[in-house]
N, C-alpha and C. Protein backbone atom coordinates (compact mmCIF):
# COMPACT_ATOMS: atom_id res chain seq x y z
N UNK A 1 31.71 -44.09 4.96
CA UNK A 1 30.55 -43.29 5.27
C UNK A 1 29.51 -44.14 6.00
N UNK A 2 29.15 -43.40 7.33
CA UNK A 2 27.55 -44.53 7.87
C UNK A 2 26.92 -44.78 6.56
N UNK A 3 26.15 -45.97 6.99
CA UNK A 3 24.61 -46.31 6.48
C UNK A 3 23.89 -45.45 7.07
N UNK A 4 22.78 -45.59 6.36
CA UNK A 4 21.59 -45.15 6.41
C UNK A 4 20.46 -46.05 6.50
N UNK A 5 19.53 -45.42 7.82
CA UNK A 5 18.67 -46.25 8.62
C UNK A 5 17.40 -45.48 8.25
N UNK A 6 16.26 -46.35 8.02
CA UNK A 6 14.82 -46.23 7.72
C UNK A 6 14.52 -46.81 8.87
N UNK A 7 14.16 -46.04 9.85
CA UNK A 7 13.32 -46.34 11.04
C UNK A 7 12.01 -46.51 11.69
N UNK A 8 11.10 -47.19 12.23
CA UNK A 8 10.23 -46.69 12.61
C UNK A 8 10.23 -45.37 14.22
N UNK A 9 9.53 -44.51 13.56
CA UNK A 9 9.20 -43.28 14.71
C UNK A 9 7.68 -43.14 14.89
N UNK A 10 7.74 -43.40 15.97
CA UNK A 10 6.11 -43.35 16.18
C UNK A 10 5.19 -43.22 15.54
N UNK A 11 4.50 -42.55 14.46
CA UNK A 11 3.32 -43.08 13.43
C UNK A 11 3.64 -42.91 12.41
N UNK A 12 4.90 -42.67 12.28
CA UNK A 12 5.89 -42.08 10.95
C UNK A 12 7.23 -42.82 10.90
N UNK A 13 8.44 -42.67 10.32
CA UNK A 13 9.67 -42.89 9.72
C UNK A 13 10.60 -41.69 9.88
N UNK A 14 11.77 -42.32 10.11
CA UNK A 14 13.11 -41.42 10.60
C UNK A 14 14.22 -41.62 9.52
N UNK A 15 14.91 -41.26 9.13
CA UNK A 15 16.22 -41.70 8.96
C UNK A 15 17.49 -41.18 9.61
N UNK A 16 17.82 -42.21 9.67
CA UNK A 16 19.15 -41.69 10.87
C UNK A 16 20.57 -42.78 10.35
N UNK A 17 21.63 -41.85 10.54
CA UNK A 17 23.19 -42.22 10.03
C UNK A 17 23.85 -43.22 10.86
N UNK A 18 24.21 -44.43 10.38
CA UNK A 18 24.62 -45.49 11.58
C UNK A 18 25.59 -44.39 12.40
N UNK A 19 24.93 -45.08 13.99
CA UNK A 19 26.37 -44.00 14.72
C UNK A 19 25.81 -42.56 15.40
N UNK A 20 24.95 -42.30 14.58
CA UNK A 20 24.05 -41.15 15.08
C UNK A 20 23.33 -40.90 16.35
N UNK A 21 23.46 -39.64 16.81
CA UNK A 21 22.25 -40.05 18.16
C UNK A 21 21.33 -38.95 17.41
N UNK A 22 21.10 -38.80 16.61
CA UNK A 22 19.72 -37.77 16.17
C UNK A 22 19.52 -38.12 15.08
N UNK A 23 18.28 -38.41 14.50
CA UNK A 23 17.63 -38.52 13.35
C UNK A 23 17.87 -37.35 12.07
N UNK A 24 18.19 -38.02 11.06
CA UNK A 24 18.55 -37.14 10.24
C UNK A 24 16.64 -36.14 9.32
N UNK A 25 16.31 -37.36 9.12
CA UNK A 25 14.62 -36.19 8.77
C UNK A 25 13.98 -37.31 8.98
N UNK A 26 12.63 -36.94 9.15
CA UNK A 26 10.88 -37.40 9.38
C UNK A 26 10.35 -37.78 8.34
N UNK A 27 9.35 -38.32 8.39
CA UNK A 27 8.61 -38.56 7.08
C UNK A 27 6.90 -39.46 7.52
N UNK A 28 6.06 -39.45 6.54
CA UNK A 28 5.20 -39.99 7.11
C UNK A 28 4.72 -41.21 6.50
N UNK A 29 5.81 -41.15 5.78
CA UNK A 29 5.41 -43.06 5.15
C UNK A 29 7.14 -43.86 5.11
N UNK A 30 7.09 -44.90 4.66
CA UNK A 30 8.35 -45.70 4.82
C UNK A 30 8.76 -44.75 3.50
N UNK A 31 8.26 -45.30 2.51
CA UNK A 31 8.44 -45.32 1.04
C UNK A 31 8.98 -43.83 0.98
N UNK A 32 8.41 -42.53 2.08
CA UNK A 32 9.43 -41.33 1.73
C UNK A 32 11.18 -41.00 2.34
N UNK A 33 10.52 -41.71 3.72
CA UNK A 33 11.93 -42.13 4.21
C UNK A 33 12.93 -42.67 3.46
N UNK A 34 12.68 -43.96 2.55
CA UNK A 34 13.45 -45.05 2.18
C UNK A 34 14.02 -43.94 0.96
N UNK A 35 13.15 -43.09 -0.19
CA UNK A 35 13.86 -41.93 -0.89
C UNK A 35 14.73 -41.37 -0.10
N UNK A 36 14.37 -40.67 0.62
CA UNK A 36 15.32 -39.65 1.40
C UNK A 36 16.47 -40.52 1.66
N UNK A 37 16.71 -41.47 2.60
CA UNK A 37 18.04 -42.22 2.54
C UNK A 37 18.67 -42.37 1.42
N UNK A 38 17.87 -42.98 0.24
CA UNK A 38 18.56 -43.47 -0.89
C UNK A 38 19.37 -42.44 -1.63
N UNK A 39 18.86 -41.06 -1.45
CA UNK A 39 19.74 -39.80 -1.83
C UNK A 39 21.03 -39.60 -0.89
N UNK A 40 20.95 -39.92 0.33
CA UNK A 40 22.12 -39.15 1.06
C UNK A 40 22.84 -40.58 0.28
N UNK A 41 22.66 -41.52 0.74
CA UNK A 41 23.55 -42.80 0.33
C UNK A 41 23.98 -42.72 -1.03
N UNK A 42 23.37 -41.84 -1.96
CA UNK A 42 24.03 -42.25 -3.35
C UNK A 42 25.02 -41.09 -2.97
N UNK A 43 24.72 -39.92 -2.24
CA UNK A 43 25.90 -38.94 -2.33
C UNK A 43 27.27 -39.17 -1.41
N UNK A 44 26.79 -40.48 -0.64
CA UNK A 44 27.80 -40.75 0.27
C UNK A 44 28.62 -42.12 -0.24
N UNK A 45 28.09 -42.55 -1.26
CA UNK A 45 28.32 -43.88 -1.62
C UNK A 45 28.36 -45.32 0.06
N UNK A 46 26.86 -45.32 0.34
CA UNK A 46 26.82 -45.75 1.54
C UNK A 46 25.62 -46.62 1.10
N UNK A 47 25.34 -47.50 2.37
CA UNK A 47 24.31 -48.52 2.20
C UNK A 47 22.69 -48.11 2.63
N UNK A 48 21.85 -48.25 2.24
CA UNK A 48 20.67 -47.99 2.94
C UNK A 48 19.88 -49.31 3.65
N UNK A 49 19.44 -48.86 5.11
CA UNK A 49 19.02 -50.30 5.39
C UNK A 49 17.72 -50.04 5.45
N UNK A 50 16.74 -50.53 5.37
CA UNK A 50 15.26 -50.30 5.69
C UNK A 50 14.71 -51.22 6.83
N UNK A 51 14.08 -50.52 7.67
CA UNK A 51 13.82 -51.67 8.55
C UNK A 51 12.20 -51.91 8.52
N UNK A 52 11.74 -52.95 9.26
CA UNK A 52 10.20 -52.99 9.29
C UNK A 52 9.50 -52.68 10.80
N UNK A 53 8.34 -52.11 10.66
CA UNK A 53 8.02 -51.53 12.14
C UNK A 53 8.44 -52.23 13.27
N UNK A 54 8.39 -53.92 13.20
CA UNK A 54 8.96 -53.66 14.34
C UNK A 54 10.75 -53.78 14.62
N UNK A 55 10.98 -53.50 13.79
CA UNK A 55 12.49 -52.67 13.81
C UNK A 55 13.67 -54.03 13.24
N UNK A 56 13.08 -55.03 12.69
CA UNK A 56 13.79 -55.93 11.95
C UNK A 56 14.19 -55.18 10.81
N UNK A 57 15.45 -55.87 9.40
CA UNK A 57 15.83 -55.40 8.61
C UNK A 57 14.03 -56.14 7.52
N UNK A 58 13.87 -55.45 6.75
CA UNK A 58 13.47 -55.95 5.94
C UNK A 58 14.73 -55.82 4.82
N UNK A 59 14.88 -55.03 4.25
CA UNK A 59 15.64 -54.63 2.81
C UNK A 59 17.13 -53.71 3.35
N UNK A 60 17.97 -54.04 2.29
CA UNK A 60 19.52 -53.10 2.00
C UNK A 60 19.54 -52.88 0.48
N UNK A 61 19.94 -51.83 0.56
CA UNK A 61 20.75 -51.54 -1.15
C UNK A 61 22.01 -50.42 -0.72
N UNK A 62 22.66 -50.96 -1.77
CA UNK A 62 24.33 -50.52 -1.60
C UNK A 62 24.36 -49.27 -2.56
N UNK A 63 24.66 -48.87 -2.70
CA UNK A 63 25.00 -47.44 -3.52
C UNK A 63 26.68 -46.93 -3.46
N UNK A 64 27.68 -47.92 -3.88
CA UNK A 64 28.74 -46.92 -4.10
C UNK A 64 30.12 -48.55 -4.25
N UNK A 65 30.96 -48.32 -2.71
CA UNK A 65 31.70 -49.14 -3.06
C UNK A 65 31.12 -50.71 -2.57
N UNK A 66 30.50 -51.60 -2.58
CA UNK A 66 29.66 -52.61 -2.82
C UNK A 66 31.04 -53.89 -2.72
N UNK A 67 31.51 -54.85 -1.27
CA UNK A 67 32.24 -55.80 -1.00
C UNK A 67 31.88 -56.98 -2.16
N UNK A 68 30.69 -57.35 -2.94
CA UNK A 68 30.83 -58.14 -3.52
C UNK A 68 29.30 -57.64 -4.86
N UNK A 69 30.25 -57.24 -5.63
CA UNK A 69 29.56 -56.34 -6.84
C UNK A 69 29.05 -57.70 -7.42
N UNK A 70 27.65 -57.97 -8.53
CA UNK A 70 27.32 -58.62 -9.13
C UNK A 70 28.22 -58.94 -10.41
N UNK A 71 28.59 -60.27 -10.37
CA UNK A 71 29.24 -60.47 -11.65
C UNK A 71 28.72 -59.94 -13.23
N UNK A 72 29.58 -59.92 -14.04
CA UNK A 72 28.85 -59.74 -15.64
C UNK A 72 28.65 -60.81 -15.54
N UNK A 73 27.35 -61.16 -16.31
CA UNK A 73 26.60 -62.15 -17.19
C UNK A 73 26.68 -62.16 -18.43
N UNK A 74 27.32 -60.95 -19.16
CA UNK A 74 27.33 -61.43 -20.60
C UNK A 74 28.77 -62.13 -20.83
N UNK A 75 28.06 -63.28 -22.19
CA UNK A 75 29.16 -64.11 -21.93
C UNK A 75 29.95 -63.44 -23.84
């Protein structure tokens, strides 16, 4: 399943599906965008990337099948 992209859109936030040529929804802060992704991604078991305005990654979180899952710690 694409990732999912937290974009900047002109005075607002996009999210859009790696691969996509259209934005999946709008928003007018990061923080609603970055929800909105984090839902399609848990239903897609996909990654969310967040980026920062000027379009660097700041943050990822994985939601599903995850290449290198955190070990247990209990011993």
């Amino acid at each position: 399943m694409p990732n999912q992209h937290v974009v900047p859109r002109g005075s607002g936030w996009a999210v859009r599906g790696a691969g996509n040529t259209r934005d999946t929804s709008h928003h007018t802060t990061q923080t609603a965008a970055a929800d909105a992704a984090r839902d399609i991604a848990k239903r897609q078991n996909a990654e969310v990337v967040i980026h920062r305005p000027d379009g660097r990654i700041r943050d990822k979180d994985s939601f599903g099948n995850d290449p290198c899952p955190p070990k247990d710690r209990r011993h």
